[in-house]
C-alpha atoms as a PDB file:
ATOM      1  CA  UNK A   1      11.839  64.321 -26.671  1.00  0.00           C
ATOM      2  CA  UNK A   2      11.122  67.443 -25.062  1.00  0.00           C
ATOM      3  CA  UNK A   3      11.075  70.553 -27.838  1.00  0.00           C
ATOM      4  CA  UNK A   4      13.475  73.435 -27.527  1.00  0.00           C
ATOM      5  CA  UNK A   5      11.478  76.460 -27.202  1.00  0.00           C
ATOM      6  CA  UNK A   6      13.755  79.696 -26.076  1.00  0.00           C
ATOM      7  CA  UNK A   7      10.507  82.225 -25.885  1.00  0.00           C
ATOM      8  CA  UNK A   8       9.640  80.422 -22.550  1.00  0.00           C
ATOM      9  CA  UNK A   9      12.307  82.769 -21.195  1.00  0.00           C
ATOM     10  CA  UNK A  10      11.547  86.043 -19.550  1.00  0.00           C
ATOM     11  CA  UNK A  11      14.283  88.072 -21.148  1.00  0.00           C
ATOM     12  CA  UNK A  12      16.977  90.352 -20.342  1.00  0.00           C
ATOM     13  CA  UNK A  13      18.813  93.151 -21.880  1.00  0.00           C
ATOM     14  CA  UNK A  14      22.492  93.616 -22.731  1.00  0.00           C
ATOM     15  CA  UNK A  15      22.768  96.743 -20.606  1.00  0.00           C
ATOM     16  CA  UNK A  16      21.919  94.397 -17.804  1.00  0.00           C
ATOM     17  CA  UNK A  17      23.376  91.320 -18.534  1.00  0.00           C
ATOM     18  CA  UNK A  18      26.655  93.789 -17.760  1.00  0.00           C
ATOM     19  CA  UNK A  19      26.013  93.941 -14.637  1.00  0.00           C
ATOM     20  CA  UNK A  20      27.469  90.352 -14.496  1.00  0.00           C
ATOM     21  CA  UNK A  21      30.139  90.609 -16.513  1.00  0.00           C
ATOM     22  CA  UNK A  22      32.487  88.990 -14.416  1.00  0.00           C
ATOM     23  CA  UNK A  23      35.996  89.368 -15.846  1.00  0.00           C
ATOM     24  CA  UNK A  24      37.721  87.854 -12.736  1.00  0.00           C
ATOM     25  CA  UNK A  25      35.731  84.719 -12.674  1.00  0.00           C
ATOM     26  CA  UNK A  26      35.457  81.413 -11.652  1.00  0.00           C
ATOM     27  CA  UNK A  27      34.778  79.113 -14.966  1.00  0.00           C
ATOM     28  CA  UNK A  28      32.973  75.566 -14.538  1.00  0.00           C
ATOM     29  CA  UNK A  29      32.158  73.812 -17.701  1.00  0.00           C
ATOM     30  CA  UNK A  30      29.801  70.872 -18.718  1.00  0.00           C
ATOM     31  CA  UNK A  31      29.701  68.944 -21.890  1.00  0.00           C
ATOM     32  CA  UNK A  32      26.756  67.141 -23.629  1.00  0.00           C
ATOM     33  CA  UNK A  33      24.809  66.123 -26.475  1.00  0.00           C
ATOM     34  CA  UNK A  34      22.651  68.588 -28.226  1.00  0.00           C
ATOM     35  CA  UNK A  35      19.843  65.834 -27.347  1.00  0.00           C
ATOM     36  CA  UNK A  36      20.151  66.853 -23.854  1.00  0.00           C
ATOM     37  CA  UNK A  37      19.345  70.680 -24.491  1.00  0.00           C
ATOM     38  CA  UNK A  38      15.613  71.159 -24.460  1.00  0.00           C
ATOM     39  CA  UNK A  39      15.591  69.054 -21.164  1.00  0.00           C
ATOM     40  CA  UNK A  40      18.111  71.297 -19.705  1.00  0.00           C
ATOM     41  CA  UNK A  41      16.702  74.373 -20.569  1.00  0.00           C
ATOM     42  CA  UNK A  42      12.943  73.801 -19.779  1.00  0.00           C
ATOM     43  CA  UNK A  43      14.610  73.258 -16.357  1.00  0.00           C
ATOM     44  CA  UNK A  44      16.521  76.646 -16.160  1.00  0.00           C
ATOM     45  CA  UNK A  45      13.891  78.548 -17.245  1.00  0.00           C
ATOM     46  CA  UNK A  46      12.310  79.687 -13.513  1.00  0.00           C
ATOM     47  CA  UNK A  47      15.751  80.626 -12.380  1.00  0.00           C
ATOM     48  CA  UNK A  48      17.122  82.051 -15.312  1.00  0.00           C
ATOM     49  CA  UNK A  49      16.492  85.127 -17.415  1.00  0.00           C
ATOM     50  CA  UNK A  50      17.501  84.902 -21.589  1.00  0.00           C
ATOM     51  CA  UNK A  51      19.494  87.937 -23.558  1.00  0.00           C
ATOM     52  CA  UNK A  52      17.824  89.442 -26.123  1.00  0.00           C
ATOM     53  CA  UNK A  53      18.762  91.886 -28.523  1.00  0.00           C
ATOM     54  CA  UNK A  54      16.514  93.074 -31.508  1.00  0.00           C
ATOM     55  CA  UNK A  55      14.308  89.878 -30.771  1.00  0.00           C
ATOM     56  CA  UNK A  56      17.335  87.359 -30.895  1.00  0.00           C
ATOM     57  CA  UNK A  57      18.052  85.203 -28.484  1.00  0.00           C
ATOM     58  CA  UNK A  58      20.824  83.089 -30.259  1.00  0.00           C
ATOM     59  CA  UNK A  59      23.724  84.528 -31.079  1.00  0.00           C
ATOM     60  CA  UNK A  60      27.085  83.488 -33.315  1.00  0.00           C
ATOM     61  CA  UNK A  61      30.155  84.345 -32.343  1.00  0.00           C
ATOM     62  CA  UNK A  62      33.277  84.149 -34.911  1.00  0.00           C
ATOM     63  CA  UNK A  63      36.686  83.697 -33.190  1.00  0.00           C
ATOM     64  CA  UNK A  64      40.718  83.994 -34.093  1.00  0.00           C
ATOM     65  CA  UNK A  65      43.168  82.163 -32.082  1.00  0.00           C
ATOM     66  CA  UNK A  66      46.515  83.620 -32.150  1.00  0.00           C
ATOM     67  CA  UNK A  67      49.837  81.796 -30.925  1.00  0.00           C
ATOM     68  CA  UNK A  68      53.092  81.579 -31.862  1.00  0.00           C
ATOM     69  CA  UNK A  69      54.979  79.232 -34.257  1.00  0.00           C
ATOM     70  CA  UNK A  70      56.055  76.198 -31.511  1.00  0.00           C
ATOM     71  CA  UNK A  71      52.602  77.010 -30.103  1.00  0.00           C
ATOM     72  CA  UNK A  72      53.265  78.108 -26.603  1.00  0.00           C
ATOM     73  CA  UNK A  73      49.869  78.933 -25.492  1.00  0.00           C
ATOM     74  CA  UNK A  74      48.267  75.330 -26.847  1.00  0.00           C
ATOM     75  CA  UNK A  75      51.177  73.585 -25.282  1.00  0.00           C
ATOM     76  CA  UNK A  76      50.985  75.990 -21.614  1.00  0.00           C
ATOM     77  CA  UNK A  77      47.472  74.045 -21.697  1.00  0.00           C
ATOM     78  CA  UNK A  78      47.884  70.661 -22.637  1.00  0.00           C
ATOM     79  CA  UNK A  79      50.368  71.190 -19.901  1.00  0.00           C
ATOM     80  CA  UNK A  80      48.688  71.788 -17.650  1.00  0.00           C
ATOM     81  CA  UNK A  81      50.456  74.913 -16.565  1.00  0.00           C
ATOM     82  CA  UNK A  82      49.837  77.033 -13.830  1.00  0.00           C
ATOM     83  CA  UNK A  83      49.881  80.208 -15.520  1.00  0.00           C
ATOM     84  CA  UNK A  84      48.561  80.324 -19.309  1.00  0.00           C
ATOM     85  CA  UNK A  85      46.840  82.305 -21.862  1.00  0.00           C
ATOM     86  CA  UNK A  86      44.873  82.572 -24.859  1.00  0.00           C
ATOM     87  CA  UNK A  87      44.963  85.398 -27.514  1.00  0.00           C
ATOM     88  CA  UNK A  88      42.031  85.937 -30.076  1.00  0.00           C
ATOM     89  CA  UNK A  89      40.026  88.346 -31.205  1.00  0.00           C
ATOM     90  CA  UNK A  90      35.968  87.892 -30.888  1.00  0.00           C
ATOM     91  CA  UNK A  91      32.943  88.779 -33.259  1.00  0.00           C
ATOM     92  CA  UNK A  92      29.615  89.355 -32.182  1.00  0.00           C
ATOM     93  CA  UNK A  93      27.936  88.723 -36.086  1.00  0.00           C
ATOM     94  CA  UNK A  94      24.782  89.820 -35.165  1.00  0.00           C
ATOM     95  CA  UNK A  95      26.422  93.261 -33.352  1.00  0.00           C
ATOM     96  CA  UNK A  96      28.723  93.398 -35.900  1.00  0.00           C
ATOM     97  CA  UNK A  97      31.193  94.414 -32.882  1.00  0.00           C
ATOM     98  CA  UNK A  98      34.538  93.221 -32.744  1.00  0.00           C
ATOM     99  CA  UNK A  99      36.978  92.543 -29.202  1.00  0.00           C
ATOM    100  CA  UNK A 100      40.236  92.152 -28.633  1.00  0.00           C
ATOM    101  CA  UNK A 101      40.886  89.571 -25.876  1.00  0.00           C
ATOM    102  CA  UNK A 102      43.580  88.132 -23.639  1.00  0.00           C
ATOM    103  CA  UNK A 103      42.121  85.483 -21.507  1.00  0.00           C
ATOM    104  CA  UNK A 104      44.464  84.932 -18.312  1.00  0.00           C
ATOM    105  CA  UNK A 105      44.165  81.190 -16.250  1.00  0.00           C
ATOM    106  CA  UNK A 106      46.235  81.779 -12.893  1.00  0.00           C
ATOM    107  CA  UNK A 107      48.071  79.715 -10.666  1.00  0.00           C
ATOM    108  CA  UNK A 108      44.249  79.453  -8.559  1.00  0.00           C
ATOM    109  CA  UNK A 109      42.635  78.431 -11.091  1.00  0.00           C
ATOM    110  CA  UNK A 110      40.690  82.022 -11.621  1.00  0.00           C
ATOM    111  CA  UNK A 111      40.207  83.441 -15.453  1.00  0.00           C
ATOM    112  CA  UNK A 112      40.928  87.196 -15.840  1.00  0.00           C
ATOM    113  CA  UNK A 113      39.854  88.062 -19.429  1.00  0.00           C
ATOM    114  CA  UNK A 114      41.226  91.867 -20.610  1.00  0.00           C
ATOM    115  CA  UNK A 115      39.015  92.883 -23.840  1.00  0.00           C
ATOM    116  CA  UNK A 116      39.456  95.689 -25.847  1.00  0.00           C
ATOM    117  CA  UNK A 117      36.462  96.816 -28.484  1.00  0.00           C
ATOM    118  CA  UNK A 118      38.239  97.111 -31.933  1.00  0.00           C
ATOM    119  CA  UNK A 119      36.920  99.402 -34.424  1.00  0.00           C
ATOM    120  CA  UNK A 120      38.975  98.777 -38.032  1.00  0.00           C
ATOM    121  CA  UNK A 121      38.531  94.498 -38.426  1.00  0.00           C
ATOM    122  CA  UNK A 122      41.789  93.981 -40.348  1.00  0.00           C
ATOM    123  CA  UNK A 123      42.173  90.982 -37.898  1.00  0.00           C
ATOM    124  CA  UNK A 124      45.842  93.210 -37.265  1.00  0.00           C
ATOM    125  CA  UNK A 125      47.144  94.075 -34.732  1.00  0.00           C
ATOM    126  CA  UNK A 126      46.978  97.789 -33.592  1.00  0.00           C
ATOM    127  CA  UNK A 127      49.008  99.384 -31.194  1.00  0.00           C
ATOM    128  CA  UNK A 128      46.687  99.189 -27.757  1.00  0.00           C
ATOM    129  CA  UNK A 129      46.669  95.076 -29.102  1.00  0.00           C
ATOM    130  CA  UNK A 130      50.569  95.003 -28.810  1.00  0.00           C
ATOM    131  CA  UNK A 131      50.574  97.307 -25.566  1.00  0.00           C
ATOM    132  CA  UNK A 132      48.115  94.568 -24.232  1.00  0.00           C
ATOM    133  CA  UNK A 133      50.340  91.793 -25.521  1.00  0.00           C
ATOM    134  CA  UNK A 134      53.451  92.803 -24.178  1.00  0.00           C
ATOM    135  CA  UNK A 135      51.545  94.104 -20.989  1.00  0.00           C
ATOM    136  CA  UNK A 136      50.301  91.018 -20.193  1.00  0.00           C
ATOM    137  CA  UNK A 137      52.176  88.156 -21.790  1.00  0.00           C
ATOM    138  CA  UNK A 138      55.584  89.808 -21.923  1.00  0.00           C
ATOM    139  CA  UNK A 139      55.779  88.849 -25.632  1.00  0.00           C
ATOM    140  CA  UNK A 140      56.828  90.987 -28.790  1.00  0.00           C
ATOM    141  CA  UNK A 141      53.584  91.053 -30.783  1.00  0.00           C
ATOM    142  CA  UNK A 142      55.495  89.816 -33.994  1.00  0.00           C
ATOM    143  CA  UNK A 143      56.115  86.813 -32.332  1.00  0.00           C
ATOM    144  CA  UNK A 144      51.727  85.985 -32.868  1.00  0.00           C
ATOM    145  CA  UNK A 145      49.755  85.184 -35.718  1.00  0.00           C
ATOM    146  CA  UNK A 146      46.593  83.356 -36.431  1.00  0.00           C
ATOM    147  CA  UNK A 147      46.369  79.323 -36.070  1.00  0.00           C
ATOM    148  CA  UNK A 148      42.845  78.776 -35.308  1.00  0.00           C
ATOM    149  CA  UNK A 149      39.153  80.230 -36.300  1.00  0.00           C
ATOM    150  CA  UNK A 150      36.412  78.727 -34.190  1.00  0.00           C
ATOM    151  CA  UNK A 151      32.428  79.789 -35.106  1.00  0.00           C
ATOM    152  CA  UNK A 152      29.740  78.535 -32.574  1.00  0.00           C
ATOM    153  CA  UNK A 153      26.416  79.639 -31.621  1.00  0.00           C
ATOM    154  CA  UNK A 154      25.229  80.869 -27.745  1.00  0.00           C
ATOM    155  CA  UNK A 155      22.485  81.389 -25.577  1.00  0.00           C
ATOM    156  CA  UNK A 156      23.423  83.626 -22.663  1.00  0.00           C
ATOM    157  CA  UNK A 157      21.330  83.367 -19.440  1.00  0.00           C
ATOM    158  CA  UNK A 158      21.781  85.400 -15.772  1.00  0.00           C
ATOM    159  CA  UNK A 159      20.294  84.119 -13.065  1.00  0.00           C
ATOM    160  CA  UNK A 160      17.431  86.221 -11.411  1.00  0.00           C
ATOM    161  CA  UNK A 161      19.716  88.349  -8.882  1.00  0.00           C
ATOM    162  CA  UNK A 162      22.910  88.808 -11.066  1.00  0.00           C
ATOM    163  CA  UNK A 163      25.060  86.927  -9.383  1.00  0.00           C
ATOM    164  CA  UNK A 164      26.187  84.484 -12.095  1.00  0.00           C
ATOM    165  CA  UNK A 165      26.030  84.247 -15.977  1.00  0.00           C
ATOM    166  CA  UNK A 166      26.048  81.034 -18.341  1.00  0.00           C
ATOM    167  CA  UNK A 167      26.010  80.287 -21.397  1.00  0.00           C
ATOM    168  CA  UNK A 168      25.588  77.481 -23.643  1.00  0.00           C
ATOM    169  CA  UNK A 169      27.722  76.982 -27.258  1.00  0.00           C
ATOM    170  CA  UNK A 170      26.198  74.813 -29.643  1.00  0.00           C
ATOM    171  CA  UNK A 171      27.148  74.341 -33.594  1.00  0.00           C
ATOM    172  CA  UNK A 172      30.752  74.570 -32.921  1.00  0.00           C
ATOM    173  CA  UNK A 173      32.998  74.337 -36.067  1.00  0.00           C
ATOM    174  CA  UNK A 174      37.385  74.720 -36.249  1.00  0.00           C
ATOM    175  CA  UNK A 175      39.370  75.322 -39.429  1.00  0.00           C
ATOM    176  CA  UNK A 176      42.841  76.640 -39.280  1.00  0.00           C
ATOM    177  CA  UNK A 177      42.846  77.141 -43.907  1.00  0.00           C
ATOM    178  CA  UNK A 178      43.740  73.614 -44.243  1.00  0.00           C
ATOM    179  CA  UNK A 179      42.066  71.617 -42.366  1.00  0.00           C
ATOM    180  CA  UNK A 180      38.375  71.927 -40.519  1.00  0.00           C
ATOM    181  CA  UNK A 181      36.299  69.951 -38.257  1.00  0.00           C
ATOM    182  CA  UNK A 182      32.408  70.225 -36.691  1.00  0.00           C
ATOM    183  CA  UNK A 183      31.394  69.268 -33.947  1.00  0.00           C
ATOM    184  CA  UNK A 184      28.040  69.026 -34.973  1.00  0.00           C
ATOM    185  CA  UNK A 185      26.279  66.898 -31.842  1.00  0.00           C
ATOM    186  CA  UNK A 186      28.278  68.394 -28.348  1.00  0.00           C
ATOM    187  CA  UNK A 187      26.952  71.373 -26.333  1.00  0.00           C
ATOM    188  CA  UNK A 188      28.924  73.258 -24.041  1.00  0.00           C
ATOM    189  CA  UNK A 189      27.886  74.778 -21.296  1.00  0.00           C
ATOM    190  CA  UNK A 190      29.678  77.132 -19.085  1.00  0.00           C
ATOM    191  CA  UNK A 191      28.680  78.812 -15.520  1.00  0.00           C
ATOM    192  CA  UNK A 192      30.610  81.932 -14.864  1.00  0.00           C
ATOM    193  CA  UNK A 193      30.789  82.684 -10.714  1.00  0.00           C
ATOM    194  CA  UNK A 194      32.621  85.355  -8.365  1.00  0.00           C
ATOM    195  CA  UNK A 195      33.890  81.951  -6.649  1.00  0.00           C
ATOM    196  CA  UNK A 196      32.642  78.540  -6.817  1.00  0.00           C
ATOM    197  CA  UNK A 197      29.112  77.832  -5.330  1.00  0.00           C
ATOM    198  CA  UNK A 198      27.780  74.650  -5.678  1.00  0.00           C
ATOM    199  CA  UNK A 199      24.766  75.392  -4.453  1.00  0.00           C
ATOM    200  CA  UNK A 200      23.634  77.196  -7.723  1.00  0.00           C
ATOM    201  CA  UNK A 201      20.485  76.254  -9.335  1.00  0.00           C
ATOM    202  CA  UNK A 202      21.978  75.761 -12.522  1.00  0.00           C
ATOM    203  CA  UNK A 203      24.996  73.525 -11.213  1.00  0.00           C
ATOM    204  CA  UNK A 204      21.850  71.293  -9.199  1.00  0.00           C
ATOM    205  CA  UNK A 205      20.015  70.813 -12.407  1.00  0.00           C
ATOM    206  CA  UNK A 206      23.133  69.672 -14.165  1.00  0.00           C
ATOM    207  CA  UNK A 207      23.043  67.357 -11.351  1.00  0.00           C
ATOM    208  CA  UNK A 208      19.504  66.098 -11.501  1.00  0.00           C
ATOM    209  CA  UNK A 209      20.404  65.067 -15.056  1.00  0.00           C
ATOM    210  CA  UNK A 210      23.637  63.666 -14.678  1.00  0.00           C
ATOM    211  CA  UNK A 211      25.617  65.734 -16.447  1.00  0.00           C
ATOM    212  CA  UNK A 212      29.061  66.180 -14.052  1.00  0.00           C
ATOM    213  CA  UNK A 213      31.728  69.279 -14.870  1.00  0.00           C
ATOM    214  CA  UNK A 214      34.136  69.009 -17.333  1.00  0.00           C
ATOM    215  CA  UNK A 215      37.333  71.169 -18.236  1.00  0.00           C
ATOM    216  CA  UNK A 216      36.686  71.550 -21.559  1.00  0.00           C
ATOM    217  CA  UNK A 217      38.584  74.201 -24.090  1.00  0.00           C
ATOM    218  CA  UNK A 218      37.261  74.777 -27.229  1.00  0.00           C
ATOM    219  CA  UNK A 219      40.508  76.522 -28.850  1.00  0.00           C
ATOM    220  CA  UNK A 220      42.228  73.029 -27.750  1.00  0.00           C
ATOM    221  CA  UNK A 221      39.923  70.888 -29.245  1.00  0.00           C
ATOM    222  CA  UNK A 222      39.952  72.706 -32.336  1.00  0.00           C
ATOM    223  CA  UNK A 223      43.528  72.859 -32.289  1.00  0.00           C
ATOM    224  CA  UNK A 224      44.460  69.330 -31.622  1.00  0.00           C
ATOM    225  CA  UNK A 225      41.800  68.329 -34.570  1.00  0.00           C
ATOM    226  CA  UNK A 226      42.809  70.968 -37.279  1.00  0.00           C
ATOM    227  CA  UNK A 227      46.835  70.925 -36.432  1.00  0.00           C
ATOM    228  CA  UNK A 228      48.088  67.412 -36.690  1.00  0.00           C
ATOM    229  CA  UNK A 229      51.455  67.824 -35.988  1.00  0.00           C
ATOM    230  CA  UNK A 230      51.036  68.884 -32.284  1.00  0.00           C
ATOM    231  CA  UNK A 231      51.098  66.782 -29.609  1.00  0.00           C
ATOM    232  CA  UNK A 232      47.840  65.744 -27.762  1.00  0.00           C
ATOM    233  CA  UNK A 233      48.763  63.001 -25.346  1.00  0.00           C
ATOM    234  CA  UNK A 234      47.383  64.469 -22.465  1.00  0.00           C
ATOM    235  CA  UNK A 235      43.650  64.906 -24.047  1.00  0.00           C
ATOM    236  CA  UNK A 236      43.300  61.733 -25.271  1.00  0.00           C
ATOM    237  CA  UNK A 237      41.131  60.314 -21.792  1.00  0.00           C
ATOM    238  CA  UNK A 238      39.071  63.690 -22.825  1.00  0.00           C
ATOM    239  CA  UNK A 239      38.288  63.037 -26.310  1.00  0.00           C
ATOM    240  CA  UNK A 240      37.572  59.241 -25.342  1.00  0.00           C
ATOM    241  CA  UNK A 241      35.280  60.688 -22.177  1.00  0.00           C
ATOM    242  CA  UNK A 242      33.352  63.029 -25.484  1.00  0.00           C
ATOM    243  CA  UNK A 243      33.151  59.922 -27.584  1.00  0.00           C
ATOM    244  CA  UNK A 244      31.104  58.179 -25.195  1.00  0.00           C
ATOM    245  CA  UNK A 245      29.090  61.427 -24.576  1.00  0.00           C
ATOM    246  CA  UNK A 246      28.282  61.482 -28.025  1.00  0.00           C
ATOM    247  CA  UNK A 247      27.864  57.552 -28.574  1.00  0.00           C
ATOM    248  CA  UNK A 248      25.333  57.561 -25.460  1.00  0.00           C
ATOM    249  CA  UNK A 249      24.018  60.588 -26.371  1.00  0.00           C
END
């Protein structure tokens, strides 16, 4: 087994990784084993520079889903619909920064995320929140309140001419108070594009290993595990297809 070393990479800073921020985006996801990491990333490393802040490289990022009490936005998904959202807010534990976030799928597939850097933590929500909320979704604020924390670690990479920006989520965890589950073995890993390009290195070396794209939410996943009562039907072929990830992995 090859060993996971992340000092191979050359690095690069946050004030530069912004220069591919990319909040109109095209999203393609994989999913693997953890196994499959050091392989993946000894392979990215000529192509691909690493963030690093204060001499970290990986990063853990605490998350809370909001939605409302029939779950709209968890059912928009599992529904495939063609407009649909997701409402959290997003902590960087290392920064100790918190965001604000309304993450928009369209009816082309695109995802517009709208962020908004939040200063007091209370986890409520202010009044640029519910502007943003009613703004956006068209719903009274009141209407939202937490069902879902998700914790995971990343790696960030941008490719060498800052045209695209990935990153990989390992040691990802659910709990919603009640119930919890890890997912303790699966990496995700996510290329984020101005439009699709197949041609990109990392989407080649994905390739190579035969690793194929996935549409993969981790808010559903954790929801459909921590919330028993909701339905799922329409993810069961994609928690079979990670079963066998994990079982071959």
């Amino acid at each position: 087994m090859e060993m996971l070393s992340l000092s191979d990479f050359n690095s690069i800073s946050l004030k530069d990784l912004d220069k591919v921020q990319l909040l109109n985006r095209k999203d393609t996801k994989f999913v693997f084993t953890q196994n499959s990491l050091a392989q993946l990333l000894n392979k990215l490393k000529s192509f691909y520079r690493i963030l690093e802040i204060d001499g970290v490289r990986t990063f853990k990022y605490d998350n809370t889903y909001f939605d409302t009490e029939e779950f709209q936005f968890y059912i928009q998904h599992h529904n495939e619909s063609r407009r649909r959202f997701k409402v959290r807010y997003r902590k960087y534990c290392e920064a100790n920064e918190q965001y604000f976030e309304i993450k928009v799928k369209d009816n082309k597939n695109r995802t517009i995320k709208n962020r908004l850097k939040i200063n007091d933590g209370s986890g409520n929500f202010g009044e640029e929140e519910k502007r943003l909320i009613l703004e956006i979704i068209g719903l009274p604020p009141e209407q939202l309140s937490p069902k879902l924390d998700i914790q995971f670690s990343r790696i960030t990479l941008a490719d060498n001419s800052f045209n695209e920006r990935l990153t990989i989520d390992t040691n990802l965890s659910a709990k919603n108070g009640i119930s919890s589950k890890i997912f303790d073995q699966l990496a995700v890993a996510e290329i984020k594009q101005k439009k699709y390009d197949p041609k990109s290195d990392f989407i080649q070396i994905l390739r190579d290993l035969k690793i194929p794209e996935m549409r993969f939410s981790k808010y559903c996943m954790g929801m459909l595990h921590v919330h028993k009562e909701i339905k799922y039907n329409r993810f069961k072929p994609k928690l079979l297809r990670i079963n066998k990830i994990l079982t071959q992995g």
